[in-house]
C-alpha atoms as a PDB file:
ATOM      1  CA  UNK A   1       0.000   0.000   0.000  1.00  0.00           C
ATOM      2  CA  UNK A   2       1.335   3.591  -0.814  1.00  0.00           C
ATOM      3  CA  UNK A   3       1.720   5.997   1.619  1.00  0.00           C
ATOM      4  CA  UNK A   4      -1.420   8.820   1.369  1.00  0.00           C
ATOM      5  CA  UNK A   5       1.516  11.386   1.600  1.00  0.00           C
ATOM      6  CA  UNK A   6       4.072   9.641  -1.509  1.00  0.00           C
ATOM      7  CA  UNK A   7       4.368  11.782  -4.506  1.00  0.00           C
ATOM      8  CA  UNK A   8       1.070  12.873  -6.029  1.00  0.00           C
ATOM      9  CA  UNK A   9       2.404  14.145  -9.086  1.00  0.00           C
ATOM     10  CA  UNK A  10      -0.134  14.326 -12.254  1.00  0.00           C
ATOM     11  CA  UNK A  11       0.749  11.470 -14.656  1.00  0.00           C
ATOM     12  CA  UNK A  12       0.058  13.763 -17.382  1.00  0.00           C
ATOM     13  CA  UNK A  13       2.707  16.081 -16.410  1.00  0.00           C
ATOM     14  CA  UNK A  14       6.085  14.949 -18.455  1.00  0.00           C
ATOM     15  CA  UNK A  15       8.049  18.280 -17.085  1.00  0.00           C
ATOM     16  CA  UNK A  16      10.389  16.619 -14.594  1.00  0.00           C
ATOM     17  CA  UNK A  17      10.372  18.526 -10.765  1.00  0.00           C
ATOM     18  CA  UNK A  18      13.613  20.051  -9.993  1.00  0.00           C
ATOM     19  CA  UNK A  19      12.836  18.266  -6.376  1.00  0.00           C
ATOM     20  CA  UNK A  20      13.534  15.019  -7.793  1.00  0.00           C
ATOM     21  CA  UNK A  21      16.852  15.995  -9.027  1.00  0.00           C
ATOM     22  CA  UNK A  22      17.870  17.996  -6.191  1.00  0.00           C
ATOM     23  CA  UNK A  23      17.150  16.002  -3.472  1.00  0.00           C
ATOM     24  CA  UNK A  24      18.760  12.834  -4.059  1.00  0.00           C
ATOM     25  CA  UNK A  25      21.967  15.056  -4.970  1.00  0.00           C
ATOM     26  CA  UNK A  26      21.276  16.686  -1.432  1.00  0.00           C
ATOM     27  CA  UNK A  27      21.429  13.008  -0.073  1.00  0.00           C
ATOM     28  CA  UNK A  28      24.731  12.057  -1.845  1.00  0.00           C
ATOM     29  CA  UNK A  29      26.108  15.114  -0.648  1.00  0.00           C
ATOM     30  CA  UNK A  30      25.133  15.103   2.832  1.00  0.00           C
ATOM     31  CA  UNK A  31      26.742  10.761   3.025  1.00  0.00           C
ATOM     32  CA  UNK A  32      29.902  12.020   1.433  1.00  0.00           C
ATOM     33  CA  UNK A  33      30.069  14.852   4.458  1.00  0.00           C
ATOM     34  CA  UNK A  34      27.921  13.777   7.375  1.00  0.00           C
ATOM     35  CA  UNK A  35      29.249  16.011   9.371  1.00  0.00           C
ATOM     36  CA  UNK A  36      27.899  19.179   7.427  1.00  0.00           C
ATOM     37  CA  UNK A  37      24.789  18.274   8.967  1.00  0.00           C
ATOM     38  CA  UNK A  38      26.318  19.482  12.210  1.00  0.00           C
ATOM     39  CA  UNK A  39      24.312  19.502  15.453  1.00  0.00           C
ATOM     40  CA  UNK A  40      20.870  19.514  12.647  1.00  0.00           C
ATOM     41  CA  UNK A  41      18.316  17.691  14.911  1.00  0.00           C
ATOM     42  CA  UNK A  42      14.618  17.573  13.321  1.00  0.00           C
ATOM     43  CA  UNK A  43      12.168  16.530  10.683  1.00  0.00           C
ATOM     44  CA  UNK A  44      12.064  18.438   7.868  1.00  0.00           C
ATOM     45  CA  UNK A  45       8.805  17.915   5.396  1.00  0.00           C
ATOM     46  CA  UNK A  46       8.903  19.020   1.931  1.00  0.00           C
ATOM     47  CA  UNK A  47       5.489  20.032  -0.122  1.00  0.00           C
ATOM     48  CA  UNK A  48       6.678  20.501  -3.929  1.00  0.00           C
ATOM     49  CA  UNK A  49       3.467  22.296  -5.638  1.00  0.00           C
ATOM     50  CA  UNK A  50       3.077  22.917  -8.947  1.00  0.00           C
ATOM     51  CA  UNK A  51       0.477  25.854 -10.241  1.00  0.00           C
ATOM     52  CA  UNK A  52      -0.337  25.916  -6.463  1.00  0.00           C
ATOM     53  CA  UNK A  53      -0.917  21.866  -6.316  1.00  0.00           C
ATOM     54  CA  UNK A  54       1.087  19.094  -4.116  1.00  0.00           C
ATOM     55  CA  UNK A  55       3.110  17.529  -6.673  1.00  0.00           C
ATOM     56  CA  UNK A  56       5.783  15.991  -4.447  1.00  0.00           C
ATOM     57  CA  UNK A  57       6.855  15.425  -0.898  1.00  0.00           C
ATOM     58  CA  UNK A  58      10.544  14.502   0.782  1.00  0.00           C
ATOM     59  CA  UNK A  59      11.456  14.494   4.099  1.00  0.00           C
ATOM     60  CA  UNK A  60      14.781  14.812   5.816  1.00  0.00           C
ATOM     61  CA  UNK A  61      15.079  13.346   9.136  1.00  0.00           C
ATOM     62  CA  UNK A  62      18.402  14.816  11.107  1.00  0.00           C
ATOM     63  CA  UNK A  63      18.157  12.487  13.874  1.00  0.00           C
ATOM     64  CA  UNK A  64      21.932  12.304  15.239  1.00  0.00           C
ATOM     65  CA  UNK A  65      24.368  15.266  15.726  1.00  0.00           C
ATOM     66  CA  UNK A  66      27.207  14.979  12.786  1.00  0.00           C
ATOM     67  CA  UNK A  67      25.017  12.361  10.573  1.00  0.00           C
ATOM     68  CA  UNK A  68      23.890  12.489   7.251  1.00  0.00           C
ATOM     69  CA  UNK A  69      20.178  13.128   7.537  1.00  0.00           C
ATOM     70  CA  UNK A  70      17.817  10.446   5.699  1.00  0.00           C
ATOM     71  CA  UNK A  71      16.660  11.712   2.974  1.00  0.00           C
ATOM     72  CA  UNK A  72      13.360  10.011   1.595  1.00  0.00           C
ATOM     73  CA  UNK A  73      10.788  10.541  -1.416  1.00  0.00           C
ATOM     74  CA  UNK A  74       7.516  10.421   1.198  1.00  0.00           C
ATOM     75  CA  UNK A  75       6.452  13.431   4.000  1.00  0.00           C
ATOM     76  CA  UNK A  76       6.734  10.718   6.641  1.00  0.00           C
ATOM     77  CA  UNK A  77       9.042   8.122   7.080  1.00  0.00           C
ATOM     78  CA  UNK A  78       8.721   5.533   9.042  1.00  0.00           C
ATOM     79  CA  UNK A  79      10.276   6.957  12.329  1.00  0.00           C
ATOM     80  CA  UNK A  80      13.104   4.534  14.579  1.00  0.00           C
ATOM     81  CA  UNK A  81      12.627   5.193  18.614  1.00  0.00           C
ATOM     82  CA  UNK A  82      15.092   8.083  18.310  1.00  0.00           C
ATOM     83  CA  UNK A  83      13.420  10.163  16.045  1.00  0.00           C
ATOM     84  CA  UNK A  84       9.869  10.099  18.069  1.00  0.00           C
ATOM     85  CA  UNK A  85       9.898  13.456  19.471  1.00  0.00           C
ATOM     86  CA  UNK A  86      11.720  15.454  17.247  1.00  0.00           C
ATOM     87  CA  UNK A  87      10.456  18.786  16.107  1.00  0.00           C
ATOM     88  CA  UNK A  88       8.819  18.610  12.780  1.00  0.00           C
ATOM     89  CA  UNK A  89       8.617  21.530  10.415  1.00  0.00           C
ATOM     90  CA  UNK A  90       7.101  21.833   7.264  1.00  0.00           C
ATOM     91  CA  UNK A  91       7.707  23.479   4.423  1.00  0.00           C
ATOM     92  CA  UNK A  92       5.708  24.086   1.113  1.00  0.00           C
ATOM     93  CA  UNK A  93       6.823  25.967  -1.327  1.00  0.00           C
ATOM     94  CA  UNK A  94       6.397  25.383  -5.475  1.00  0.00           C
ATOM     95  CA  UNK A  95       8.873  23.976  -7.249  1.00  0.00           C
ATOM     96  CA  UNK A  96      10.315  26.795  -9.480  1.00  0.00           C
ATOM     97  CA  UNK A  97      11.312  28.213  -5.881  1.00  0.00           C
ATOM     98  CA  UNK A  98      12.742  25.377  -4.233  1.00  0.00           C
ATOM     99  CA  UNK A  99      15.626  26.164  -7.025  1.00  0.00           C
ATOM    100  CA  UNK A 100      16.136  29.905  -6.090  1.00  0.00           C
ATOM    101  CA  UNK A 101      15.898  28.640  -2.166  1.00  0.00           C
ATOM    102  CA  UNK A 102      18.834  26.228  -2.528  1.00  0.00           C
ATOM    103  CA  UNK A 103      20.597  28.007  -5.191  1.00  0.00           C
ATOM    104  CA  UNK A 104      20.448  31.703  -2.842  1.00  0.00           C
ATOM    105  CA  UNK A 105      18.060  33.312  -5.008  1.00  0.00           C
ATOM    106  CA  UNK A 106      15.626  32.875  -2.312  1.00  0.00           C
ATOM    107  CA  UNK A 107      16.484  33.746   1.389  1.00  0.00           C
ATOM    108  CA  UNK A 108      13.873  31.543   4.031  1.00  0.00           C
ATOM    109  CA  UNK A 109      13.332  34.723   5.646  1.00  0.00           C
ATOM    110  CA  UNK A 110      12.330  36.527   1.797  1.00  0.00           C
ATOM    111  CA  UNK A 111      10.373  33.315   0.851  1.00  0.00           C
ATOM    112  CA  UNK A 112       8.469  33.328   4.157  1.00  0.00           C
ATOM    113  CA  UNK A 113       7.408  37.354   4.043  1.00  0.00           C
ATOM    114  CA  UNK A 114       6.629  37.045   0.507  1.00  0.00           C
ATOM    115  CA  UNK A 115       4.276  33.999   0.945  1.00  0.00           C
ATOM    116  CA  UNK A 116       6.250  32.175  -1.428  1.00  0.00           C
ATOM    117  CA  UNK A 117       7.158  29.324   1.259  1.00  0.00           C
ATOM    118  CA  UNK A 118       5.243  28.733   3.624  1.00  0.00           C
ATOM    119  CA  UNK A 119       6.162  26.890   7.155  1.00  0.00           C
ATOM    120  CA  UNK A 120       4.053  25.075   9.937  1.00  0.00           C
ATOM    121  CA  UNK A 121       6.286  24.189  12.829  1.00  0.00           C
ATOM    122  CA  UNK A 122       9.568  25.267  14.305  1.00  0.00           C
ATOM    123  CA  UNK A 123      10.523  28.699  12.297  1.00  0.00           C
ATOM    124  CA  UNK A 124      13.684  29.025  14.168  1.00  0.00           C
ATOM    125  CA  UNK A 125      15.007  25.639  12.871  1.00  0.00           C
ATOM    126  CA  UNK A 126      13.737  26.052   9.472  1.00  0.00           C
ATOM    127  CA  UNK A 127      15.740  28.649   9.762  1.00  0.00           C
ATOM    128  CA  UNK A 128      18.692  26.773  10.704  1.00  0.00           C
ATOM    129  CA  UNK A 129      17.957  24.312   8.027  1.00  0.00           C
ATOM    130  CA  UNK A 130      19.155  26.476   6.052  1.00  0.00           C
ATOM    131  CA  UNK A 131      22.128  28.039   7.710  1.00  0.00           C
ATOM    132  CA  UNK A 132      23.404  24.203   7.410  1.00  0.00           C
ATOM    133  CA  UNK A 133      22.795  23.806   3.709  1.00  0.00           C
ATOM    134  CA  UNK A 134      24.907  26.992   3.337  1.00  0.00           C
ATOM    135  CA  UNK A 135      27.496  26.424   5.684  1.00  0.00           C
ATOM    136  CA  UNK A 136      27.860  23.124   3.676  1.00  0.00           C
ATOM    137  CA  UNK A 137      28.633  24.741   1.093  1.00  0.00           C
ATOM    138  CA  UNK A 138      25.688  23.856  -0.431  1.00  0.00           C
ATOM    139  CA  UNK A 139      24.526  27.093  -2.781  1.00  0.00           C
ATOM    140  CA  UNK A 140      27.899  26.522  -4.641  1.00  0.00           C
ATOM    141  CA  UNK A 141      27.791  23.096  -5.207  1.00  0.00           C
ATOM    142  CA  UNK A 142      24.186  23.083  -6.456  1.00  0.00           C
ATOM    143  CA  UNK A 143      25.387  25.484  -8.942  1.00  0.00           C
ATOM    144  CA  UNK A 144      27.570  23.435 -10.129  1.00  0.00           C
ATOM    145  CA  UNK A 145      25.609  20.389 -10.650  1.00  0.00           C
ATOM    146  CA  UNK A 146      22.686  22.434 -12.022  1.00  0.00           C
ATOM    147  CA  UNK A 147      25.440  24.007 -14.448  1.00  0.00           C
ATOM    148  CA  UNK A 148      26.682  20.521 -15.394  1.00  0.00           C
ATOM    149  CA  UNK A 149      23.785  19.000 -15.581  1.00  0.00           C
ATOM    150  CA  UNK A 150      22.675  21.560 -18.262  1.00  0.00           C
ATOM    151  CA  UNK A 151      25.937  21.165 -20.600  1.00  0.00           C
ATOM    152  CA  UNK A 152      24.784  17.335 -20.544  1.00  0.00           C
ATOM    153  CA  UNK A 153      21.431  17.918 -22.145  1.00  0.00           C
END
């Protein structure tokens, strides 16, 4: 049985998301570094809309300081003991944005006063989310792979 929150993107719609390149790039990079990830602790829930519809949904689950978070294509994994009781924040946002928000395009703070992303939960480690993801190094490098990813097609 599927999960009711696994992707509900529109079989019609041949356009591949930018979410399902990104984030299992943002999973390879994250194993290859764990400790980026720093002292990350949280679930993270990502709504990708398109034309103001749920199209897709990841989660990242920080669970352990210094770890590479799990990254997985569904809003809720199934949690181990250690992750019960971790905040949960999450965030919608369309998918057209989710590249300016990881590229630097699009600040949290600009995305969440403009209305373009929205967040239920923990602002403050949203927030922090993304302080990790840059600290990582992760504008430049996403960059990159969206620049050589391009020069492939």
């Amino acid at each position: 049985m599927q999960s009711p929150y696994a992707s509900k993107r529109a079989n019609g719609d041949k356009k591949p998301l930018a979410s399902s390149i990104l984030f299992p790039e943002i999973s390879k990079r994250f194993a290859e570094n764990p400790t980026a990830a720093g002292s990350l602790l949280g679930l993270f829930i990502f709504s990708i809309l398109r034309r103001g519809k749920i199209s897709d949904e990841w989660s990242l689950l920080f669970n352990a300081r210094n770890k590479a978070p799990e990254v997985r294509h569904q809003a809720v994994p199934v949690l181990s003991q250690k992750a019960h009781g971790m905040p949960i924040v999450v965030i919608e946002l369309e998918d057209r944005d989710l590249v300016k928000f990881i590229t630097g395009g699009l600040t949290g703070l600009k995305g969440v006063t403009s209305g373009k992303i929205k967040i239920a939960g923990d602002l403050d480690l949203a927030l922090k989310l993304e302080d990790t993801f840059v600290n990582a190094g992760g504008v430049e490098q996403t960059l990159e792979y969206l620049r050589r990813r391009r020069s492939k097609l």
